[in-house]
C-alpha atoms as a PDB file:
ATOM      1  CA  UNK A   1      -3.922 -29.943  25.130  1.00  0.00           C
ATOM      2  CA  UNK A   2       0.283 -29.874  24.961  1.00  0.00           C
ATOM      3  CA  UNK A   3       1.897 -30.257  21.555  1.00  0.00           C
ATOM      4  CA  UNK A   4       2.550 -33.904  22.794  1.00  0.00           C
ATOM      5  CA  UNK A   5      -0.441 -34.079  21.962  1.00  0.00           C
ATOM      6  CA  UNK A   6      -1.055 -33.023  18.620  1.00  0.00           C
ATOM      7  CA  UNK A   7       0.744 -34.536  15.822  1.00  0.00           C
ATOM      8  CA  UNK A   8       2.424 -32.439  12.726  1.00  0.00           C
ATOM      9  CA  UNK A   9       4.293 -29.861  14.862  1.00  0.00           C
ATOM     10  CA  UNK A  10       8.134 -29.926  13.808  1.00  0.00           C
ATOM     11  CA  UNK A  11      10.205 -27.403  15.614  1.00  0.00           C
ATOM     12  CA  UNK A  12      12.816 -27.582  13.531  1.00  0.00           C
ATOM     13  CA  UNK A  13      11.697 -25.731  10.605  1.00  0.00           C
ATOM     14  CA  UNK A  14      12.105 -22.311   9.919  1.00  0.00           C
ATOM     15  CA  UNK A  15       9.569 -19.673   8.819  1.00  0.00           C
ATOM     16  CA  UNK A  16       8.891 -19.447   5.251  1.00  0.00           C
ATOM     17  CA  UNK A  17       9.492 -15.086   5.177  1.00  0.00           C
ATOM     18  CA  UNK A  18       8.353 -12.379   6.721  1.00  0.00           C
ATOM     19  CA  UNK A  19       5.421 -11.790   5.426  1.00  0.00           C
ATOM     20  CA  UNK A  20       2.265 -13.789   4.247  1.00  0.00           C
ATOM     21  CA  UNK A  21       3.444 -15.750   0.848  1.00  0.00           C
ATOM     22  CA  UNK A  22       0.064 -15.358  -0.679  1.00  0.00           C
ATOM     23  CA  UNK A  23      -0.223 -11.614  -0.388  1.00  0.00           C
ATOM     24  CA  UNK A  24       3.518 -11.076  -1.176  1.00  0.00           C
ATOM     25  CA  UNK A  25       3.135 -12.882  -5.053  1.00  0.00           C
ATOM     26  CA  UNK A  26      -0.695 -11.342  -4.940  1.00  0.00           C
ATOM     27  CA  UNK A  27       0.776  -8.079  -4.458  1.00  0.00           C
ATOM     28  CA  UNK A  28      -1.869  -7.525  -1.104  1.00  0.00           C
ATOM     29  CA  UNK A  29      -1.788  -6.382   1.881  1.00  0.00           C
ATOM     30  CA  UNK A  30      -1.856  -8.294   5.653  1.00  0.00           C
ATOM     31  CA  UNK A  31      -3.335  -7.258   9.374  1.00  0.00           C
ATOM     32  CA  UNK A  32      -1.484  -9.619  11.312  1.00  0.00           C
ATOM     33  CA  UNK A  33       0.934 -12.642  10.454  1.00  0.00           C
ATOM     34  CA  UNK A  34       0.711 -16.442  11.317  1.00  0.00           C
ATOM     35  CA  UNK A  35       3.362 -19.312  11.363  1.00  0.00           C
ATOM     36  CA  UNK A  36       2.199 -22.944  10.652  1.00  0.00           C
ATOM     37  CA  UNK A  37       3.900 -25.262  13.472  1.00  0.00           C
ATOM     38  CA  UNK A  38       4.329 -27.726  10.863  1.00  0.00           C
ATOM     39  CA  UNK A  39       5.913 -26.216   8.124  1.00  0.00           C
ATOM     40  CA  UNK A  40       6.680 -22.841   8.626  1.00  0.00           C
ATOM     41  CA  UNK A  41       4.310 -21.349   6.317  1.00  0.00           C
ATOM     42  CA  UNK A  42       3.809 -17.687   7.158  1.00  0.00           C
ATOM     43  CA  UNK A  43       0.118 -16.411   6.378  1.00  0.00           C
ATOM     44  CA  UNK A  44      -2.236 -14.257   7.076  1.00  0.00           C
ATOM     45  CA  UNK A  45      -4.616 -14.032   9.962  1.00  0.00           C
ATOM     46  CA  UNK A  46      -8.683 -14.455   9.953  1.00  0.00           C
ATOM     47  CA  UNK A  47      -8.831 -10.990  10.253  1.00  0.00           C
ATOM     48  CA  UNK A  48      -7.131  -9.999   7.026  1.00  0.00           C
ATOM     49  CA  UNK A  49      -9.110 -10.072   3.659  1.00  0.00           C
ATOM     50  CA  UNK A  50      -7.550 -13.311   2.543  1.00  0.00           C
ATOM     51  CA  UNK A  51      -7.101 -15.299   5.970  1.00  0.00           C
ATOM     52  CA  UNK A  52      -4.211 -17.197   4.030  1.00  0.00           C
ATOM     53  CA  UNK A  53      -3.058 -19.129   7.173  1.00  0.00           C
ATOM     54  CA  UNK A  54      -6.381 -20.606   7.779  1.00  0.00           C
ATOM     55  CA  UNK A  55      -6.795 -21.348   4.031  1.00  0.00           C
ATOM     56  CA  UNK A  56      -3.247 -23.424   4.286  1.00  0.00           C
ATOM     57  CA  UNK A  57      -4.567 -25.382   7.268  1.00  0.00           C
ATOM     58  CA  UNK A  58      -7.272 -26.277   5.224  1.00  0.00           C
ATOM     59  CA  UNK A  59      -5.303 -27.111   2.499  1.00  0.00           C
ATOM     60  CA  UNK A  60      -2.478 -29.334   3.959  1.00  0.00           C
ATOM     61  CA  UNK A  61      -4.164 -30.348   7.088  1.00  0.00           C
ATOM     62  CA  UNK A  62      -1.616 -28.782   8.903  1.00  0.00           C
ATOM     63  CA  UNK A  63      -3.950 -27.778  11.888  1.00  0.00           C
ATOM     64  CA  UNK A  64      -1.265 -26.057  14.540  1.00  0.00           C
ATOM     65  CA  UNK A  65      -0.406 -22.472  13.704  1.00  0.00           C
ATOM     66  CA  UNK A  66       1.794 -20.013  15.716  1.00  0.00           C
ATOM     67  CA  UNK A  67       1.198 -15.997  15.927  1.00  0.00           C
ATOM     68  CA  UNK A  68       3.837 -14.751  14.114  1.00  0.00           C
ATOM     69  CA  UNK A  69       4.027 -11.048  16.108  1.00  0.00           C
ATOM     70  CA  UNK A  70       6.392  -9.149  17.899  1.00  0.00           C
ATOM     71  CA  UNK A  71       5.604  -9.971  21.428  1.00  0.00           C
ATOM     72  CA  UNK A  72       3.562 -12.737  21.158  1.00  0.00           C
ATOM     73  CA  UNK A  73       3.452 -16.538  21.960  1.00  0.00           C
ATOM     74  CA  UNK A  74       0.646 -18.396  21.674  1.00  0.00           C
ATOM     75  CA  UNK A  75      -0.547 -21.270  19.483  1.00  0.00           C
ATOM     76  CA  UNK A  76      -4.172 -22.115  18.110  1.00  0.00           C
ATOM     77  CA  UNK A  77      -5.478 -25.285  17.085  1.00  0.00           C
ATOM     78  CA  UNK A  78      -7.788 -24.768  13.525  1.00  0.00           C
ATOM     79  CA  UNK A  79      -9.568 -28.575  14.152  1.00  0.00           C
ATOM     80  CA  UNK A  80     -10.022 -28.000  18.212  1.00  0.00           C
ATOM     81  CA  UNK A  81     -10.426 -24.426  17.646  1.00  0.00           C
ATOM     82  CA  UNK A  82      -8.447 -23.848  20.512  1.00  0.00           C
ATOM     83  CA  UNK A  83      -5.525 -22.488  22.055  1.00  0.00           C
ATOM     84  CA  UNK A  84      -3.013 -24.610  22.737  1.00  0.00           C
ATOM     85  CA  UNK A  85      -1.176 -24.804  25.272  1.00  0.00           C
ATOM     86  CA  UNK A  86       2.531 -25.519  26.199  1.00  0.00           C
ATOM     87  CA  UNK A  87       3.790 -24.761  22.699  1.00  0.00           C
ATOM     88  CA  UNK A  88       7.387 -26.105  22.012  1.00  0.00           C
ATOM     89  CA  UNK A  89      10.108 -23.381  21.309  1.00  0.00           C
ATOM     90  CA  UNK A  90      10.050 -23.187  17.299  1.00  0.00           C
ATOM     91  CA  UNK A  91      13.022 -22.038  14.765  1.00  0.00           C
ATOM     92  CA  UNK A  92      14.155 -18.783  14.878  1.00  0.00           C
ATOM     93  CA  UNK A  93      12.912 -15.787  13.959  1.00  0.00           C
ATOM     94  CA  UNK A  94       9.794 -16.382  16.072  1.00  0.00           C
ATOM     95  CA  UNK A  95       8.074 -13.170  14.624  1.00  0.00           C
ATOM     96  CA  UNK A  96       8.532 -10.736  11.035  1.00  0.00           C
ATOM     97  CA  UNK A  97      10.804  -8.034  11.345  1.00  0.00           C
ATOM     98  CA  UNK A  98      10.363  -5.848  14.424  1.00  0.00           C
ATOM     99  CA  UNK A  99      10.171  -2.491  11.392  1.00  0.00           C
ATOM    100  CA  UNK A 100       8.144  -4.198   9.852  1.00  0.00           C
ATOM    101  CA  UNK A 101       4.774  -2.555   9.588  1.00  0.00           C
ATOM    102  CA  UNK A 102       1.179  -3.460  11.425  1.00  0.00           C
ATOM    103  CA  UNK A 103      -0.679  -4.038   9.035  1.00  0.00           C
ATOM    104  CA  UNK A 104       1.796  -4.648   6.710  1.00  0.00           C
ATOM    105  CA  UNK A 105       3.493  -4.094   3.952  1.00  0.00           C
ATOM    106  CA  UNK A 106       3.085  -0.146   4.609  1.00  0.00           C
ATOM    107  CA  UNK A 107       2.877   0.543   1.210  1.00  0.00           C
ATOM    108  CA  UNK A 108       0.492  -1.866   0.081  1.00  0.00           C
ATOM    109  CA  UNK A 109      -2.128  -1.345   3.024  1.00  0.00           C
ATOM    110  CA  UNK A 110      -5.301   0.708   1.291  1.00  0.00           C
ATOM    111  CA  UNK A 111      -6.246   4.032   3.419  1.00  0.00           C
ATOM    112  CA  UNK A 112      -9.729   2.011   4.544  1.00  0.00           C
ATOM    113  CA  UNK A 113      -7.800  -1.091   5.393  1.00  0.00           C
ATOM    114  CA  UNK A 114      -9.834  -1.085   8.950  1.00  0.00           C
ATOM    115  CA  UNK A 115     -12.837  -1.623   6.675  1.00  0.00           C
ATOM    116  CA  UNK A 116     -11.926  -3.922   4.744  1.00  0.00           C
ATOM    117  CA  UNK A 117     -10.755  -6.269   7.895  1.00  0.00           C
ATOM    118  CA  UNK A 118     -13.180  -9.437   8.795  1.00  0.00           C
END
């Protein structure tokens, strides 16, 4: 499916932060970071304890999100549960801070955070 496709992507807007909103007011911690392609919410992936970015989705029915790592590219689709392909190039910065931590923030991530990941 190419973002042609799917409706709700704007390219023009720019990541919320670098880091997932939720956790940052929360005070927790994150395993990996995604960007919604629609309005550049920046949340947590399914594997962290909160899964933020799937929660806004949900929430706003914004179903597109973008990974939000160092090195990375790829879209998913939360309705087609899907990858999707031909992503458009999005605002800049296309990932958190390159010192920033995996998982991150470094000093909020417990000792057992592989434990605690879903």
């Amino acid at each position: 499916m190419s973002t042609a496709d799917i409706p709700g992507i704007d390219p023009t807007v720019p990541p919320s932060g670098d880091g997932c909103a939720e956790c940052d007011k929360a005070g927790g911690w994150w395993f990996h970071l995604r960007r919604c392609a629609a309005c550049g919410h920046v949340g947590c992936c399914d594997s962290s304890p909160a899964q933020h970015a799937a929660a806004h989705a949900a929430a706003t029915g914004h179903p597109v999100i973008r990974t939000y790592e160092p090195g990375e590219s790829w879209f998913w689709n939360y309705v087609t549960e899907s990858y999707v392909e031909d992503g458009p190039d999005l605002a800049p910065p296309l990932n958190h801070p390159m010192g920033q931590s995996t998982p991150g923030p470094a000093e909020r991530v417990p000792r057992d955070w592989q434990a605690r990941l879903n």
